[in-house]
C-alpha atoms as a PDB file:
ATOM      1  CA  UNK A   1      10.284 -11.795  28.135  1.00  0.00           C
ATOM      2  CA  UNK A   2      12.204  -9.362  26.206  1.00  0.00           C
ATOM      3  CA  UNK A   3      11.091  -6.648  24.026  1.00  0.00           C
ATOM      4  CA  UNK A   4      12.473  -4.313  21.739  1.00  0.00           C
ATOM      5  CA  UNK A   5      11.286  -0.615  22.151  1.00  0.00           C
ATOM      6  CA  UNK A   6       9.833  -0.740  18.746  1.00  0.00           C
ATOM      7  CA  UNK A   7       7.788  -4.088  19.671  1.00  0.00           C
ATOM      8  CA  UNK A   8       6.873  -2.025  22.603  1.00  0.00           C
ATOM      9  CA  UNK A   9       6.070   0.922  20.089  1.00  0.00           C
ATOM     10  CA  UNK A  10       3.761  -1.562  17.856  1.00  0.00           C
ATOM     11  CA  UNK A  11       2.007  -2.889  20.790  1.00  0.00           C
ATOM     12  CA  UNK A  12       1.161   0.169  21.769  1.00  0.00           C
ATOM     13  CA  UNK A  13      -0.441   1.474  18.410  1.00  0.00           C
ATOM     14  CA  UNK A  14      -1.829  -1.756  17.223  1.00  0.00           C
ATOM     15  CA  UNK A  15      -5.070  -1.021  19.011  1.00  0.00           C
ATOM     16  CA  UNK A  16      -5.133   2.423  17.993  1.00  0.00           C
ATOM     17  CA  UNK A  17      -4.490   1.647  14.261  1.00  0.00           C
ATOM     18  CA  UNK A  18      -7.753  -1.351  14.503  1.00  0.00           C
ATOM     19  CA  UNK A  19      -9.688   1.145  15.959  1.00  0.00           C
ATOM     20  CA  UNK A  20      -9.032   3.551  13.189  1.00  0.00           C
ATOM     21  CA  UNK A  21     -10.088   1.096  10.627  1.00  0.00           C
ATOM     22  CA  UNK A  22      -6.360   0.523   9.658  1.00  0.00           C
ATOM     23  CA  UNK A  23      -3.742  -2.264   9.103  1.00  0.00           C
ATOM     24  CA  UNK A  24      -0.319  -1.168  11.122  1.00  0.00           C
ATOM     25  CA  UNK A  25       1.822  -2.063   8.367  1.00  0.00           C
ATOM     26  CA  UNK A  26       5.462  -1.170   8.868  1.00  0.00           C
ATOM     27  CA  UNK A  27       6.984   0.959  12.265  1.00  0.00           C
ATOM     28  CA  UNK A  28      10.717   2.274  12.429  1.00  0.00           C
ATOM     29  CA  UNK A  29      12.671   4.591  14.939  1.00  0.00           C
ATOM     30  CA  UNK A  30      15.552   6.289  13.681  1.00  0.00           C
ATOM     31  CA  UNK A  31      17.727   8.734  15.323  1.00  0.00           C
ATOM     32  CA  UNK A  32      17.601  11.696  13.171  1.00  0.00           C
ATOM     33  CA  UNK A  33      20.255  14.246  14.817  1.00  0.00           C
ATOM     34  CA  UNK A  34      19.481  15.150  18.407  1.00  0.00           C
ATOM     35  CA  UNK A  35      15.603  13.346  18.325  1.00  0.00           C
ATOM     36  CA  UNK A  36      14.237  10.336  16.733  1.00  0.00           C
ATOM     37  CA  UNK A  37      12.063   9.870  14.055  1.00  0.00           C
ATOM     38  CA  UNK A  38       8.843   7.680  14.211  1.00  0.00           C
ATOM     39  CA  UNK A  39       7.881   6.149  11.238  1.00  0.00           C
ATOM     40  CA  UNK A  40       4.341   4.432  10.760  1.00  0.00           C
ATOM     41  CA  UNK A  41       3.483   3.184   7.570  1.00  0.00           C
ATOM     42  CA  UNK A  42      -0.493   2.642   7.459  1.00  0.00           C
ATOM     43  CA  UNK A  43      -2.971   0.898   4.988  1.00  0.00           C
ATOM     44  CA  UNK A  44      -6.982  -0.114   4.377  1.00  0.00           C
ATOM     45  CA  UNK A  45      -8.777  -1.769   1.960  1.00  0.00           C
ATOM     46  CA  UNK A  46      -9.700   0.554  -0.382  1.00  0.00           C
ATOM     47  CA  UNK A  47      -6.696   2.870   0.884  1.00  0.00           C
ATOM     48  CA  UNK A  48      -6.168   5.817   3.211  1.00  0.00           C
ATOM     49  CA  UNK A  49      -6.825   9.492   2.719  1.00  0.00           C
ATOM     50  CA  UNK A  50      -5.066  12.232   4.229  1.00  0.00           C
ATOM     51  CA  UNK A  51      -7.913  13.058   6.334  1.00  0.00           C
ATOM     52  CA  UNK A  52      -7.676   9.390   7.911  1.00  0.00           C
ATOM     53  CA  UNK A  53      -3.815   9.865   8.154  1.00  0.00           C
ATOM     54  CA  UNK A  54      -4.000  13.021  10.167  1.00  0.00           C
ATOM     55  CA  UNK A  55      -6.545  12.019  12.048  1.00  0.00           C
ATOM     56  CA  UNK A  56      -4.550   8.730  12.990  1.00  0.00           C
ATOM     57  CA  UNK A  57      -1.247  10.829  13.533  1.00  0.00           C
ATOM     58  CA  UNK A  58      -2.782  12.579  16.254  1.00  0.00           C
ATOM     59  CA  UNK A  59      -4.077   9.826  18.029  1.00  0.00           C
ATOM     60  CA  UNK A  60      -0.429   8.533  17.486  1.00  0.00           C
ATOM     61  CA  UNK A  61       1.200  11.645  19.250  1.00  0.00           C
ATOM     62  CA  UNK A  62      -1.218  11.675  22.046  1.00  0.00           C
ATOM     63  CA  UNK A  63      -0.869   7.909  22.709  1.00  0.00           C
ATOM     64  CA  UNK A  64       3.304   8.596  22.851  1.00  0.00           C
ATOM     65  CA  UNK A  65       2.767  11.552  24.492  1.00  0.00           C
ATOM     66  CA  UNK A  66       0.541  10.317  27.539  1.00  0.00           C
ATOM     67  CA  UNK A  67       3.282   7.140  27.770  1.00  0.00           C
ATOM     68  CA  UNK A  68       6.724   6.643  28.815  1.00  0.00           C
ATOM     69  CA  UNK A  69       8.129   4.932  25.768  1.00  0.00           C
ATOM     70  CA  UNK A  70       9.409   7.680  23.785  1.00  0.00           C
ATOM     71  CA  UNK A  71      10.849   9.232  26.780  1.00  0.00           C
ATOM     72  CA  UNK A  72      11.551  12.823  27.466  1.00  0.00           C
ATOM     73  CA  UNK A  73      13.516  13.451  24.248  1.00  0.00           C
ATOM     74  CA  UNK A  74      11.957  14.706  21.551  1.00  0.00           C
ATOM     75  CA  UNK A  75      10.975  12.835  18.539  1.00  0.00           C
ATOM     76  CA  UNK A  76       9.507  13.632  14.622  1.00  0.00           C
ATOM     77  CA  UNK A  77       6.695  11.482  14.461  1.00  0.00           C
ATOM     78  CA  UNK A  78       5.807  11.162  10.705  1.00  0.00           C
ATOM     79  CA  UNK A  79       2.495   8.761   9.445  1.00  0.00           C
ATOM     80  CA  UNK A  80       1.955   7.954   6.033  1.00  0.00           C
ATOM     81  CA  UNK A  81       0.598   5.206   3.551  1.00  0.00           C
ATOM     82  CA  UNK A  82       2.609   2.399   1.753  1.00  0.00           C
ATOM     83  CA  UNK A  83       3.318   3.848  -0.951  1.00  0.00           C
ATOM     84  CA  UNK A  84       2.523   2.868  -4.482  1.00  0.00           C
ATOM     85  CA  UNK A  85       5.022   1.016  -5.283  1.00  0.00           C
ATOM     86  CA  UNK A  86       5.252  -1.264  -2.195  1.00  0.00           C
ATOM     87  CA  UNK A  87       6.320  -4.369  -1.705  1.00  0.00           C
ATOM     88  CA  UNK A  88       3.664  -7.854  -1.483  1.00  0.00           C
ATOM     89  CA  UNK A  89       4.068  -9.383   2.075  1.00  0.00           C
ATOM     90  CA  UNK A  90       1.013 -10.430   3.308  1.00  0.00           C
ATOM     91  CA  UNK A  91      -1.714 -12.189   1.817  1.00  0.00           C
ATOM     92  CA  UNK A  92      -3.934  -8.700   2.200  1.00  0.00           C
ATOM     93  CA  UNK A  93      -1.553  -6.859  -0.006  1.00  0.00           C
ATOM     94  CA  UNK A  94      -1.966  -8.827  -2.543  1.00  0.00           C
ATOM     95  CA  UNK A  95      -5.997  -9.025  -2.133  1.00  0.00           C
ATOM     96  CA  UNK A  96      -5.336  -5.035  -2.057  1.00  0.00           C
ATOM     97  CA  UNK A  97      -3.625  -5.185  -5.409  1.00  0.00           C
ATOM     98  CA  UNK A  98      -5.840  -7.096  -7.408  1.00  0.00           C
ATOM     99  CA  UNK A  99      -5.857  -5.514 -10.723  1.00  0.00           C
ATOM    100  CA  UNK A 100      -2.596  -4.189 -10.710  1.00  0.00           C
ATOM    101  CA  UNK A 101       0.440  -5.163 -12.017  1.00  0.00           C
ATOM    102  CA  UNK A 102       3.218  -6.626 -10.456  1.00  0.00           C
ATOM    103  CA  UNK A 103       6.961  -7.665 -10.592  1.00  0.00           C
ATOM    104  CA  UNK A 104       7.354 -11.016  -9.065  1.00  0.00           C
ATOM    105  CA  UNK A 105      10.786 -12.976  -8.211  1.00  0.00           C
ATOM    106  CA  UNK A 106      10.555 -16.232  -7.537  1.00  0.00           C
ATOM    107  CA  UNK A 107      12.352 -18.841  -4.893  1.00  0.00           C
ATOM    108  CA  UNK A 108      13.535 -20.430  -8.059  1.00  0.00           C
ATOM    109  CA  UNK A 109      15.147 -17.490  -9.532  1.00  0.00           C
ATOM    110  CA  UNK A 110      12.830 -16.912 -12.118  1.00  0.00           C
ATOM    111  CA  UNK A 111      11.445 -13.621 -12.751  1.00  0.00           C
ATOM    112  CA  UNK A 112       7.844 -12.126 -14.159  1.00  0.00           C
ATOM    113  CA  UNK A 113       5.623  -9.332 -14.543  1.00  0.00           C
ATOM    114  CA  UNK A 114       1.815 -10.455 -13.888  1.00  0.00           C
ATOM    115  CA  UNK A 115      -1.096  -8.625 -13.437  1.00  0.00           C
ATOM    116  CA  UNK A 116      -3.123  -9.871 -10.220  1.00  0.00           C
ATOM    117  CA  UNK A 117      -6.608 -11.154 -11.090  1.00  0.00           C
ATOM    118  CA  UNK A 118      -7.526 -12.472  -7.477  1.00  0.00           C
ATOM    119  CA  UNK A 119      -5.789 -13.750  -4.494  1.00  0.00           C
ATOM    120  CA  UNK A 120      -6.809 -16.038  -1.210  1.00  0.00           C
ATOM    121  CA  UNK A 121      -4.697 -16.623   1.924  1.00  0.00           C
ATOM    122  CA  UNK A 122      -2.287 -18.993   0.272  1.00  0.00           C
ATOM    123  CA  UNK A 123      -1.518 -17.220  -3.264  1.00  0.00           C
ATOM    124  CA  UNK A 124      -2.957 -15.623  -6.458  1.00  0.00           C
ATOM    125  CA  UNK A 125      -4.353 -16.176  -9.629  1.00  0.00           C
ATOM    126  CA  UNK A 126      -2.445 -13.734 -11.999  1.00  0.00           C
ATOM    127  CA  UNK A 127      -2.183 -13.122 -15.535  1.00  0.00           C
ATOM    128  CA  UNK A 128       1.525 -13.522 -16.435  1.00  0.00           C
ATOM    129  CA  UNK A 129       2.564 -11.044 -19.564  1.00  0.00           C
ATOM    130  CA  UNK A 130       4.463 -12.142 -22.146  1.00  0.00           C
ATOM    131  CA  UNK A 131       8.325 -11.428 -22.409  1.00  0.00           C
ATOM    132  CA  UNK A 132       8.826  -8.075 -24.546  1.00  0.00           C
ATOM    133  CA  UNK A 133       5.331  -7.954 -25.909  1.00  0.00           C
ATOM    134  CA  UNK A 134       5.439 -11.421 -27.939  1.00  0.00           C
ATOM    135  CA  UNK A 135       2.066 -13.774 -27.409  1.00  0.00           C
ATOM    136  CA  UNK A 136      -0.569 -13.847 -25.499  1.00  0.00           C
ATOM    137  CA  UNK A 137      -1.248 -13.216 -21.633  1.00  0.00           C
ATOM    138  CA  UNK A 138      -1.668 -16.645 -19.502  1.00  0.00           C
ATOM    139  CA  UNK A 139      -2.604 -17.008 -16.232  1.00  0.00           C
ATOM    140  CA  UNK A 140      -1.364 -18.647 -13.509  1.00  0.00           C
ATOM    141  CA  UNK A 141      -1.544 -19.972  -9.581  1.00  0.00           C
ATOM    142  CA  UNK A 142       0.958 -18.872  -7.590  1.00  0.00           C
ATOM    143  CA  UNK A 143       1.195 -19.737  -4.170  1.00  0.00           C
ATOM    144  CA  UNK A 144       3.402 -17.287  -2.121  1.00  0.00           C
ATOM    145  CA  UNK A 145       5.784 -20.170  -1.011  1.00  0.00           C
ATOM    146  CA  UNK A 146       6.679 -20.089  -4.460  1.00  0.00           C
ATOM    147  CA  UNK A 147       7.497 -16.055  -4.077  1.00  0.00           C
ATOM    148  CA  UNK A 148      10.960 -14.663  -2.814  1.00  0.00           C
ATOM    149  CA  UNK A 149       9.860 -11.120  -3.097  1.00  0.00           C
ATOM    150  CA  UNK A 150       6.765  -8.976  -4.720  1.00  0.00           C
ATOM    151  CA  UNK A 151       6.510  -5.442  -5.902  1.00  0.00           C
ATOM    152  CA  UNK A 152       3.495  -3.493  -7.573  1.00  0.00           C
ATOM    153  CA  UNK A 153       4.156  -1.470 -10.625  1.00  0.00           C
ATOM    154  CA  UNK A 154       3.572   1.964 -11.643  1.00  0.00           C
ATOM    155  CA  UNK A 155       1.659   2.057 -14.783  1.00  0.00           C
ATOM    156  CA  UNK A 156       1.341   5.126 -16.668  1.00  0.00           C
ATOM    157  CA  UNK A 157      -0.060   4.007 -20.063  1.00  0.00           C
ATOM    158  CA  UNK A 158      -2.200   1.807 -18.690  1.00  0.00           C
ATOM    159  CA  UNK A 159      -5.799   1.695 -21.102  1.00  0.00           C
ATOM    160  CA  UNK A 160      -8.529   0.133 -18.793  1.00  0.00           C
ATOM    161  CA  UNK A 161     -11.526  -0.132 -20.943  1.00  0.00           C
ATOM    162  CA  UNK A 162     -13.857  -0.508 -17.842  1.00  0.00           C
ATOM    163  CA  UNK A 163     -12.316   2.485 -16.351  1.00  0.00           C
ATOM    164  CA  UNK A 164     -12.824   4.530 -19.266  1.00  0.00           C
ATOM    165  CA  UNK A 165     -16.552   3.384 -19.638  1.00  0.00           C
ATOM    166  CA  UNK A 166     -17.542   3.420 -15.712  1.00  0.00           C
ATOM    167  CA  UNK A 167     -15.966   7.313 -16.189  1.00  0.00           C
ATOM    168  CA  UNK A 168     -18.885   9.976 -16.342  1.00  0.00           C
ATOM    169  CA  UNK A 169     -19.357  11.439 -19.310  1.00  0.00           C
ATOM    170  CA  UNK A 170     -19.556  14.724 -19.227  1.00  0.00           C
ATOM    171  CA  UNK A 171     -22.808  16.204 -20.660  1.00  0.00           C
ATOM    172  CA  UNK A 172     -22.771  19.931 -21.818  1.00  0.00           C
ATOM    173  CA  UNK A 173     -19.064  20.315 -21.452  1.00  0.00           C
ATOM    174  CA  UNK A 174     -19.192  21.051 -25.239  1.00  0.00           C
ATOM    175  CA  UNK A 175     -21.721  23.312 -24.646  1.00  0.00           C
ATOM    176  CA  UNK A 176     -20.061  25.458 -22.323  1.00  0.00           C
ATOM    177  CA  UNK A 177     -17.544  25.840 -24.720  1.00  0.00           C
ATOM    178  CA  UNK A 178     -19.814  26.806 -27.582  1.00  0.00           C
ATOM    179  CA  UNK A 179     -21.261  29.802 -25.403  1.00  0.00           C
ATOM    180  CA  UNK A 180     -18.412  30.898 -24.491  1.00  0.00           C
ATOM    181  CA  UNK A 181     -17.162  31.232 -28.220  1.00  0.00           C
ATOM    182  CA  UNK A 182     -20.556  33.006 -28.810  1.00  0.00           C
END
């Protein structure tokens, strides 16, 4: 049985990335001049923080290090998150992205924005916006057989009321202000 060196690659940090607490989400090998580049896209529920990342890129480099698969070139190994506006693949993203909005294309051809209100293993309820502001949200099932392709959206006007009123308020902050005036 044949195997590509990046199937070798994945096998190799699969373990590393459970035992981490994280989901091995994308890996690529370019050749970037005279080395390659290692590319490890990484995700967890709740997300990943740099800590976490750099924590996981060392085990990385010591795990390609202490094995033949990289070779004796050198290589640029580089380990990040998904990104925020990454794509919907796996029934996880989506579970991942509840809450957020997202632009779907269908298998159809159709197109919509929806906002995901929960999601199982075969699709996702989701609130689908109206077109250009006109009516009411509705929701929806979608099963991801009916999905060609899946991206989350950056929001930057977004007004979450239960955001705003889980925020903590903060006492005395006019008060520090009057003293200082004083």
């Amino acid at each position: 049985m044949s195997t590509t060196p990046t199937d070798r690659l994945r096998a190799l940090l699969e373990p590393l990335a459970a035992e981490a607490g994280l989901d091995l989400e994308e890996v690529k090998v370019t050749q970037a001049g005279s080395r390659r580049q290692v590319q490890i896209d990484v995700d967890a529920d709740g997300g990943v923080d740099l800590d976490t990342i750099a924590e996981f890129s060392r085990a990385v480099g010591q795990a390609l290090d202490d094995s033949d698969l990289m070779g004796s070139a050198a290589y640029l190994l580089e380990v990040g998150s998904r990104g925020a506006e990454r794509p919907l693949t796996e029934p996880r993203h989506w579970r991942r992205a509840t809450g957020r909005l997202a632009a779907v294309k269908l298998v159809d051809g159709g197109e919509l924005t929806a906002r995901i209100l929960e999601s199982d293993e075969d699709g996702a309820l989701v609130e689908v916006q109206p077109v250009k502001g006109r009516g009411r949200p509705k929701e929806r099932r979608l099963e991801f057989a009916e999905v060609a392709r899946a991206r989350v959206q950056v929001e930057f006007n977004r007004k979450d009321e239960e955001l705003l009123d889980a925020a903590p308020d903060f006492e005395g902050a006019d008060n520090d202000v009057e003293e200082e005036e004083a």
